[in-house]
C-alpha atoms as a PDB file:
ATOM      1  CA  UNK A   1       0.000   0.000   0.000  1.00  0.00           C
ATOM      2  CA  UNK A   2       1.161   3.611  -0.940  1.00  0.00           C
ATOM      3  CA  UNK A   3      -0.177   7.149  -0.551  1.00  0.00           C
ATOM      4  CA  UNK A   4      -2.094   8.077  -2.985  1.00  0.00           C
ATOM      5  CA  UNK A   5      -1.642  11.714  -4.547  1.00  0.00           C
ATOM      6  CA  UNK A   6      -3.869  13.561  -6.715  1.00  0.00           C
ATOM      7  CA  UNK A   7      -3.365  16.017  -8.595  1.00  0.00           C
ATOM      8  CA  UNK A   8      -5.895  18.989  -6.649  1.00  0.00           C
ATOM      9  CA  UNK A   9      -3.740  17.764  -3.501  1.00  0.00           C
ATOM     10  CA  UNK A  10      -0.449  18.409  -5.084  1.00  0.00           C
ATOM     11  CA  UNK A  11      -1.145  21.658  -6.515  1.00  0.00           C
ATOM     12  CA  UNK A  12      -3.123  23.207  -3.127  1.00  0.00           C
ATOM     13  CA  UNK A  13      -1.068  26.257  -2.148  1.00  0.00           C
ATOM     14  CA  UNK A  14       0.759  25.985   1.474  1.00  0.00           C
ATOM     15  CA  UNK A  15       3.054  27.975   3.161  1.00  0.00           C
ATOM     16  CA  UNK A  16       6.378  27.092   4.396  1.00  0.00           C
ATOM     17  CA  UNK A  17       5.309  25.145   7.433  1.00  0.00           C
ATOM     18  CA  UNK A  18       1.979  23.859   5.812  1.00  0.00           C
ATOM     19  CA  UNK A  19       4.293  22.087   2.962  1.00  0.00           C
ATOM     20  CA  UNK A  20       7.060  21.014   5.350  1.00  0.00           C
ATOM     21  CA  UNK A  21       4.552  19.455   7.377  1.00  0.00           C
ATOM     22  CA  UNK A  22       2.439  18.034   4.438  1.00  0.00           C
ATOM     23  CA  UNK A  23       5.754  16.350   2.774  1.00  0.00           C
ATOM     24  CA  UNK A  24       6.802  14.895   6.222  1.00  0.00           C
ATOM     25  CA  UNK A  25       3.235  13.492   6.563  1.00  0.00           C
ATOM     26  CA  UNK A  26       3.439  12.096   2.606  1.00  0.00           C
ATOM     27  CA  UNK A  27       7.194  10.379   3.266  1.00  0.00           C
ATOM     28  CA  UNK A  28       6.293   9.243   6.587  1.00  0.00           C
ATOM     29  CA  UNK A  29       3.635   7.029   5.128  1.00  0.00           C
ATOM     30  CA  UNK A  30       5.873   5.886   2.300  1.00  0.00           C
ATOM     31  CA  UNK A  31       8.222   4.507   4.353  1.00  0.00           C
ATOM     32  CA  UNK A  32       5.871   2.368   6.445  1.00  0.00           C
ATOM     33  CA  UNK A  33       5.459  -0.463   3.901  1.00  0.00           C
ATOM     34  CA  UNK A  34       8.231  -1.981   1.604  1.00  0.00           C
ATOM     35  CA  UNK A  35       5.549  -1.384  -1.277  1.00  0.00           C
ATOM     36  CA  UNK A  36       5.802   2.417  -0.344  1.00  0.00           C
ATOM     37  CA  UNK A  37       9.678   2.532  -0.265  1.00  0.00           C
ATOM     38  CA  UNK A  38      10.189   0.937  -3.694  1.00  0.00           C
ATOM     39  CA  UNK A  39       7.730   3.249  -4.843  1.00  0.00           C
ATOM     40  CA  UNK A  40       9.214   6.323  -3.193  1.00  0.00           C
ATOM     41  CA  UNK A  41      12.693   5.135  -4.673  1.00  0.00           C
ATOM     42  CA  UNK A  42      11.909   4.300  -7.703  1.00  0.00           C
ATOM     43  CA  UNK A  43       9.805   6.734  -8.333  1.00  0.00           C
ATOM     44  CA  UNK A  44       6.598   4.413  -9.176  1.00  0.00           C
ATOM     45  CA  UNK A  45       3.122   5.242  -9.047  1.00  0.00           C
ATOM     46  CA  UNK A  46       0.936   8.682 -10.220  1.00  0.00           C
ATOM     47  CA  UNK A  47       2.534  11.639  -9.132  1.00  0.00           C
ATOM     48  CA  UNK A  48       5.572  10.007  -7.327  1.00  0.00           C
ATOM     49  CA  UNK A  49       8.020  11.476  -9.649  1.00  0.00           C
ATOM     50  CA  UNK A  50       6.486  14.829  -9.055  1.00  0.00           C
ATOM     51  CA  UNK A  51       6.657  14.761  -5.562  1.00  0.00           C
ATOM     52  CA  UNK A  52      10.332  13.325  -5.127  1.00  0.00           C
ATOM     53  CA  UNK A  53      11.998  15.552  -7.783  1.00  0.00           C
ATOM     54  CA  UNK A  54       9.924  18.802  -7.915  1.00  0.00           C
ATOM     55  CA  UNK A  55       7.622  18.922  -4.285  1.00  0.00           C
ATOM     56  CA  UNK A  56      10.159  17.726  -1.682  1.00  0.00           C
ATOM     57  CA  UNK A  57      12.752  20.529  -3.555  1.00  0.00           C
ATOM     58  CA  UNK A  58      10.559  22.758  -3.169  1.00  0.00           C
ATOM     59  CA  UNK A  59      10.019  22.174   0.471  1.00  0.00           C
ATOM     60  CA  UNK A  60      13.479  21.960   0.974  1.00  0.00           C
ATOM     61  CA  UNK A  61      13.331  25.619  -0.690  1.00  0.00           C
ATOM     62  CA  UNK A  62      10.960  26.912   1.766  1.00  0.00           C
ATOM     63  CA  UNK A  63      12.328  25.734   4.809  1.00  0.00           C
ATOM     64  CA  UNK A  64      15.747  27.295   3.614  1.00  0.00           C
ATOM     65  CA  UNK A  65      14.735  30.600   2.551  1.00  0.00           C
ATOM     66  CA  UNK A  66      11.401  31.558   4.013  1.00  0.00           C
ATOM     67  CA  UNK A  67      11.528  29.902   6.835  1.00  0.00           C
ATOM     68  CA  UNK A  68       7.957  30.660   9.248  1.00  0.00           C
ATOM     69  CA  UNK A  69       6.914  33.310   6.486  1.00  0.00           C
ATOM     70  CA  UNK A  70       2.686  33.213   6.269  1.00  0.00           C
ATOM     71  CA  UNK A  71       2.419  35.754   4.011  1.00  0.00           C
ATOM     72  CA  UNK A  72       3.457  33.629   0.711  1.00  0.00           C
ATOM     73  CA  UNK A  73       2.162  30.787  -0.323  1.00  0.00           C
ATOM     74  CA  UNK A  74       4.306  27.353  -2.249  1.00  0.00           C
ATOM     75  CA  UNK A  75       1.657  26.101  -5.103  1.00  0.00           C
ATOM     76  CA  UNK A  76       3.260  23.024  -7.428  1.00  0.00           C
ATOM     77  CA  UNK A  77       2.186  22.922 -11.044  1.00  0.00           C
ATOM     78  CA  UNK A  78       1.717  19.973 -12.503  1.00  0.00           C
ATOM     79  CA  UNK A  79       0.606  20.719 -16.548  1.00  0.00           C
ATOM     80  CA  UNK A  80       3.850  20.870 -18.533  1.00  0.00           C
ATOM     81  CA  UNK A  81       4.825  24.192 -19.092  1.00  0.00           C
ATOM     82  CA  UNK A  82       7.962  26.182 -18.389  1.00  0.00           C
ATOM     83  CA  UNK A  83       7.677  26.374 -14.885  1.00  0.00           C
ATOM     84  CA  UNK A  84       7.166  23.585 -11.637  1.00  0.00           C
ATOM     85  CA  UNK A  85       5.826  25.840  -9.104  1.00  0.00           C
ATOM     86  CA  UNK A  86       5.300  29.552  -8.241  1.00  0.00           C
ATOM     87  CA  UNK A  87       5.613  31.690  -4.941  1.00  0.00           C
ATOM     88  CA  UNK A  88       1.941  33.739  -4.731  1.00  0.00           C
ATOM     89  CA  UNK A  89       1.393  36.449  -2.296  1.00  0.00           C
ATOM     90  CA  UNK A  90      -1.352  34.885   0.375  1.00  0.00           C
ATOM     91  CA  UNK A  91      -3.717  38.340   0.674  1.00  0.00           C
ATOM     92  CA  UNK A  92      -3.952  38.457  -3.483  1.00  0.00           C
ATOM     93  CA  UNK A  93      -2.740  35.513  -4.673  1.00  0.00           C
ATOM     94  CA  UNK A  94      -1.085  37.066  -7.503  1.00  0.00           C
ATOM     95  CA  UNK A  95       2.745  35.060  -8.430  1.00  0.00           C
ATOM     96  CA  UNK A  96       5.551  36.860  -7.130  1.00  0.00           C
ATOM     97  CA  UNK A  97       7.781  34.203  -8.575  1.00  0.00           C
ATOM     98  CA  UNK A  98       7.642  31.410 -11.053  1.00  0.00           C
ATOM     99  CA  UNK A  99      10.141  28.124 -10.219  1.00  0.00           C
ATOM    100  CA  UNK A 100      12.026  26.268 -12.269  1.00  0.00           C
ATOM    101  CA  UNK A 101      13.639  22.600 -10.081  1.00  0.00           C
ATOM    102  CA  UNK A 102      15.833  19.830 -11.214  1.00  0.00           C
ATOM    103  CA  UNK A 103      18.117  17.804 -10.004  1.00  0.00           C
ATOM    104  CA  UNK A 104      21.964  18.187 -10.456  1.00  0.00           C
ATOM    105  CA  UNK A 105      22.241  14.176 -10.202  1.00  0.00           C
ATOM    106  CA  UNK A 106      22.147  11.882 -12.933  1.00  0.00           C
ATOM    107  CA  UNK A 107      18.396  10.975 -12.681  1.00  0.00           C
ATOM    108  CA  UNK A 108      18.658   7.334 -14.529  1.00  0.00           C
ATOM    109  CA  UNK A 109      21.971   6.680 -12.052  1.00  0.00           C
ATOM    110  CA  UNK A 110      19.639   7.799  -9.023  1.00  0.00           C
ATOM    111  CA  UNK A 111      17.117   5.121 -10.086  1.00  0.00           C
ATOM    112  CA  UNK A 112      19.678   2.398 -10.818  1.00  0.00           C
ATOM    113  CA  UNK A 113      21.429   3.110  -7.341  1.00  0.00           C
ATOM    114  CA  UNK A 114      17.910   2.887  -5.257  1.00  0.00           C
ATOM    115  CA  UNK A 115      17.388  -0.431  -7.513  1.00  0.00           C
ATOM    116  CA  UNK A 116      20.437  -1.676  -6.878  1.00  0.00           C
ATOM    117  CA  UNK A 117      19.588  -0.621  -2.591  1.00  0.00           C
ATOM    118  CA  UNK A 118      16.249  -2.702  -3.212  1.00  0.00           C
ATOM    119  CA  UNK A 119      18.164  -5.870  -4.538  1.00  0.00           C
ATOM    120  CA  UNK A 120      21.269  -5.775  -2.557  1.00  0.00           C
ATOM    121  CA  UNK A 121      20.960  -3.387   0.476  1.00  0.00           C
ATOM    122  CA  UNK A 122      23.624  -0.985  -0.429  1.00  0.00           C
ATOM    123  CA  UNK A 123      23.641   1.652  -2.661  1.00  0.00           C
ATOM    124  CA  UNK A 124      27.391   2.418  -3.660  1.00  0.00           C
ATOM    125  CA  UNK A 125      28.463   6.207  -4.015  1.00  0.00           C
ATOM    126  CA  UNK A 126      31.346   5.920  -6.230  1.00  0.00           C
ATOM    127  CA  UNK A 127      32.662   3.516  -8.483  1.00  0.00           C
ATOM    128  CA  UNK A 128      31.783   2.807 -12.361  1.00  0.00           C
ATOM    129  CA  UNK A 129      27.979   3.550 -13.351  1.00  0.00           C
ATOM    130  CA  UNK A 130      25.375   0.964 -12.771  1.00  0.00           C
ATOM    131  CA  UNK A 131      23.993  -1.380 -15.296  1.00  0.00           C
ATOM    132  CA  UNK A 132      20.959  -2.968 -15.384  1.00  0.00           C
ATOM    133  CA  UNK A 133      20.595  -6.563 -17.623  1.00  0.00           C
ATOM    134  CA  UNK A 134      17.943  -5.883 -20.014  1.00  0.00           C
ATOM    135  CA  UNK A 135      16.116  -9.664 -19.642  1.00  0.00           C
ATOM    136  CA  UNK A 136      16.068  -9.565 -16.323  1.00  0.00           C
ATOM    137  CA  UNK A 137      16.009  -5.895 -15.041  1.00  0.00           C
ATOM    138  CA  UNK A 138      18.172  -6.470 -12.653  1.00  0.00           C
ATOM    139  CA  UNK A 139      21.039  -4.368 -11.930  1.00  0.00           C
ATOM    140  CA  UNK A 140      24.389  -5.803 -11.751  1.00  0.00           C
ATOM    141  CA  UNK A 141      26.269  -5.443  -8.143  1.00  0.00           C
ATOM    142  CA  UNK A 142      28.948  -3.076  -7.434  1.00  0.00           C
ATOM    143  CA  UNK A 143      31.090  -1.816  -4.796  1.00  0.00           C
ATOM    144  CA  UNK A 144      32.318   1.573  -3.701  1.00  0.00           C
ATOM    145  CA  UNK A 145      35.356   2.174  -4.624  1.00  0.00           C
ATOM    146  CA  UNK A 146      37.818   4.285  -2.770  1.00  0.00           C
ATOM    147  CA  UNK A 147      38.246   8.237  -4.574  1.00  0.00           C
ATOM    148  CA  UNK A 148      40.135  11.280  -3.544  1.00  0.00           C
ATOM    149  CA  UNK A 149      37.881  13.623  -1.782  1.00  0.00           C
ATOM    150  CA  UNK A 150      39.229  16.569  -3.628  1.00  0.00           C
ATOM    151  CA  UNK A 151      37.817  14.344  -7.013  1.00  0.00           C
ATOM    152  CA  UNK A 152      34.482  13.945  -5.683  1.00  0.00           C
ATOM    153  CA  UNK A 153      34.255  17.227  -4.200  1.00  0.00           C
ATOM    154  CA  UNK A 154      35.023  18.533  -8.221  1.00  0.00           C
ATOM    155  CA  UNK A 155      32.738  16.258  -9.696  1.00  0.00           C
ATOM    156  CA  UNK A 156      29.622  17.403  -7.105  1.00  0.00           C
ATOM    157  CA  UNK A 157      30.478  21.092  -8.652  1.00  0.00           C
ATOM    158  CA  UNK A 158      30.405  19.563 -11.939  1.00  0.00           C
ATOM    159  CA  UNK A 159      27.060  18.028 -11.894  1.00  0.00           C
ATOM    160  CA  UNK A 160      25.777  21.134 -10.385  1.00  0.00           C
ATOM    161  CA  UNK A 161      27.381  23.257 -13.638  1.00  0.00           C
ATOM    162  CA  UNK A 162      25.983  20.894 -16.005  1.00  0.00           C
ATOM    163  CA  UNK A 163      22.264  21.250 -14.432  1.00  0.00           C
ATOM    164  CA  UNK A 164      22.568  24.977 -14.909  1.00  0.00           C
ATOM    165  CA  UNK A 165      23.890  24.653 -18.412  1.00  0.00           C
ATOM    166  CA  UNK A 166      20.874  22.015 -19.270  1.00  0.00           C
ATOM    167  CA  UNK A 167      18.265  24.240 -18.042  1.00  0.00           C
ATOM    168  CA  UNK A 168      19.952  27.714 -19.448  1.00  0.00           C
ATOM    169  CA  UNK A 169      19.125  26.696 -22.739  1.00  0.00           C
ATOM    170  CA  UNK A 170      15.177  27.212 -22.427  1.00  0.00           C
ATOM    171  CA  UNK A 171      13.291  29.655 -22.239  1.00  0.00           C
ATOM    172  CA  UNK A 172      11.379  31.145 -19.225  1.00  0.00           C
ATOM    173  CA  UNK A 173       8.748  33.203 -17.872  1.00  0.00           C
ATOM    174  CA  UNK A 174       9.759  36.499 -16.917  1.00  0.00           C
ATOM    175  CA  UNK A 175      11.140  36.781 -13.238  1.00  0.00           C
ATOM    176  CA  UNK A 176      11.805  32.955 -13.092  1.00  0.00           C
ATOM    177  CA  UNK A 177      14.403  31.305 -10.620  1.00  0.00           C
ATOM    178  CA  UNK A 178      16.122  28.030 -10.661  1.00  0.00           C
ATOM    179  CA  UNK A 179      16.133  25.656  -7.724  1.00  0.00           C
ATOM    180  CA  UNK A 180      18.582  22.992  -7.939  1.00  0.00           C
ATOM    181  CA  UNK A 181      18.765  19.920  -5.751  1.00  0.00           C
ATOM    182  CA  UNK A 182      22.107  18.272  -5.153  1.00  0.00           C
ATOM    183  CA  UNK A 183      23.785  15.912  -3.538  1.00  0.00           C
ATOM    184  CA  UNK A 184      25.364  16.722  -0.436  1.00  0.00           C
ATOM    185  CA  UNK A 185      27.188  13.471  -0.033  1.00  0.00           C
ATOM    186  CA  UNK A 186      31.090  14.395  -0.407  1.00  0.00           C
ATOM    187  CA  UNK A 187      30.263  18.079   1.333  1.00  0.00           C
ATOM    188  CA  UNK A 188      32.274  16.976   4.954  1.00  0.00           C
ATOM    189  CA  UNK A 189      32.912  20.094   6.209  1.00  0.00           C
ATOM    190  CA  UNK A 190      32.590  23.961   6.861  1.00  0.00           C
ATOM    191  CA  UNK A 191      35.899  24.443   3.968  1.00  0.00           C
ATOM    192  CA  UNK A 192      34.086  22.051   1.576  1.00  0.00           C
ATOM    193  CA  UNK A 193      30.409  24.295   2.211  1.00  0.00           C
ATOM    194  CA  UNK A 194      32.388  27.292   1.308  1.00  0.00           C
ATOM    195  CA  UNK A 195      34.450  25.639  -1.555  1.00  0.00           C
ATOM    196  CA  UNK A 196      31.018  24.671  -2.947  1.00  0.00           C
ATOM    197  CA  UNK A 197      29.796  28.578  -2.302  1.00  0.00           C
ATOM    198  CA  UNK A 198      32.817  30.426  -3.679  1.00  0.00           C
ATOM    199  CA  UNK A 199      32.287  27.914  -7.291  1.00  0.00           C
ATOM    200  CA  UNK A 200      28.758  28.723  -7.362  1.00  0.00           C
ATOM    201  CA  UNK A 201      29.222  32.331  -6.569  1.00  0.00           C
ATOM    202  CA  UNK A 202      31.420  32.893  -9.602  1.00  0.00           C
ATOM    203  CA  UNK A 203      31.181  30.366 -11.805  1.00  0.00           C
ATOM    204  CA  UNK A 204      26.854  29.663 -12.238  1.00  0.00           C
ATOM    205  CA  UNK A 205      25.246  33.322 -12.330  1.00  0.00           C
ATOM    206  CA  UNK A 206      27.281  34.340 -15.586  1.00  0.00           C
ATOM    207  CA  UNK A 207      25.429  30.779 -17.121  1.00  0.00           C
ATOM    208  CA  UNK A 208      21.980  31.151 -15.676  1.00  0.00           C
ATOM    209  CA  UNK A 209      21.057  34.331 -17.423  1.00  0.00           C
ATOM    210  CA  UNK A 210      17.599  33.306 -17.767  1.00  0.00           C
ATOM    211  CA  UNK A 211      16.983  32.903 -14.255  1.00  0.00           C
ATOM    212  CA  UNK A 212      16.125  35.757 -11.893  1.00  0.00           C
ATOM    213  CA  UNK A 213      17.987  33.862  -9.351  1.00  0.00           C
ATOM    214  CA  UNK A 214      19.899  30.507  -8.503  1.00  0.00           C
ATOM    215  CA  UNK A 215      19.411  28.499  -5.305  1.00  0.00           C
ATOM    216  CA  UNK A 216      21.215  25.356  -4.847  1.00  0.00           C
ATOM    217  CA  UNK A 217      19.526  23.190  -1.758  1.00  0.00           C
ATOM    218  CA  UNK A 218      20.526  19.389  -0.744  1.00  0.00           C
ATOM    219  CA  UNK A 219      18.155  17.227   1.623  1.00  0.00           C
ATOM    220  CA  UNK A 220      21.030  14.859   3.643  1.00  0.00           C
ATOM    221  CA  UNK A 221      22.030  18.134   5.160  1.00  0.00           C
ATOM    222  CA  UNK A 222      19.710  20.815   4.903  1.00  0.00           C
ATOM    223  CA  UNK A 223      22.331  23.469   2.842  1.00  0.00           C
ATOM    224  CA  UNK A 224      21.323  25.906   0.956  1.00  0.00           C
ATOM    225  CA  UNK A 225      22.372  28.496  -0.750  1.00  0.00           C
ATOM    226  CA  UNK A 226      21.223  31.726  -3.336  1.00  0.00           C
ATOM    227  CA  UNK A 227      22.041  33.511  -5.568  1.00  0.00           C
ATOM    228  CA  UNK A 228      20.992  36.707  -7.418  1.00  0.00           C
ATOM    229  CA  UNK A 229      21.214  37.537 -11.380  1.00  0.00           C
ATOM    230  CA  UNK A 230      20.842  41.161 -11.904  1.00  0.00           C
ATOM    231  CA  UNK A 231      21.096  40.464 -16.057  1.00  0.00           C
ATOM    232  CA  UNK A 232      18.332  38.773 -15.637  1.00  0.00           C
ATOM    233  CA  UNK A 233      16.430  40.806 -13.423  1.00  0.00           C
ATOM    234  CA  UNK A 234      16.536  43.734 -15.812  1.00  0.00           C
ATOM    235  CA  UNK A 235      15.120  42.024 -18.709  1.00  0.00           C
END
């Protein structure tokens, strides 16, 4: 048995504390079968993909950034168009802010990786990619492998350029900002938090000119960080 989402549910505007407490509520449940944690991980069932690579970014968005704030309100967006979610002032509803989210992680690794958790109980951070035998859809068992933390910090900031490059090349509502989710897995310290701020700082603005601004968040532990575009705010 898994939660099951709608799409009126989804899309009901909250504010910061309504949605943190809402996506709590929603993984809680997930986790309380094995049904709900294979779906959760791999991402199966209506909705599920929305709500582990758009909603719980978001959330992790609002918790970072407007923290207690009842005056604004989080509503996800589920039609395709060029935005996942907007920020709407509560008293008029009218958007202050459309919202772009991805994920700076390789999304068909991610699902091989929570496969490869389901079948073996381990999900290895480094070593070579995944595979996954096509007759049997199984993936094929790895270990970690031991890598130089100065490697992995490189490749984190990597992944995190390439996301911004991938989504630079659309086009946007006016006064649209990017929220990318990464993985905070190799960030061990204060020096590898700032590392991570000083790359971002001068190396993704000058990319994400279509983006109002840039906020990079991760989930293990809760970092955040923002970042304004002042080309793009003058368009």
């Amino acid at each position: 048995m898994i939660p099951k989402l709608n799409r009126i549910d989804l899309e009901s505007p909250r504010t910061q504390a309504e949605l943190r407490t809402w996506v709590d509520e929603l993984h809680k449940q997930f986790g309380q079968t094995e049904e709900g944690k294979r779906a959760v991980r791999l991402n199966e069932g209506d909705f599920v993909k929305k709500f582990t690579e758009e909603i719980w970014p978001l959330a992790l968005f609002a918790d970072a950034f407007y923290n207690g704030r009842t005056d604004v309100l989080f509503k996800p967006v589920i039609l395709n168009q060029s935005f996942d979610a907007t920020i709407v002032e509560r008293a008029t509803l009218r958007i202050l802010q459309y919202l772009q989210i991805t994920q700076s992680f390789d999304g068909y690794q991610k699902y091989l990786r929570m496969l490869h958790l389901n079948q073996y109980g381990h999900a290895p951070l480094t070593g070579p990619e995944i595979t996954r035998d096509r007759a049997t859809g199984r993936a094929g068992e790895i270990l970690s492998e031991a890598v130089a933390h100065e490697q992995l910090l490189k490749h984190t900031f990597r992944q995190i350029q390439d996301a911004v490059n991938r989504k630079s090349l659309m086009r946007y509502e006016a006064n649209t900002s990017l929220i990318i989710e990464f993985e905070d897995t190799h960030i061990h310290s204060d020096a590898d938090s700032e590392a991570l701020n000083q790359f971002a700082h001068l190396q993704l603005p000058r990319v994400a000119v279509n983006f109002t601004a840039l906020y990079l968040v991760s989930d293990r532990q809760c970092l955040a960080f923002g970042y304004t575009n002042a080309t793009a705010a003058q368009k």
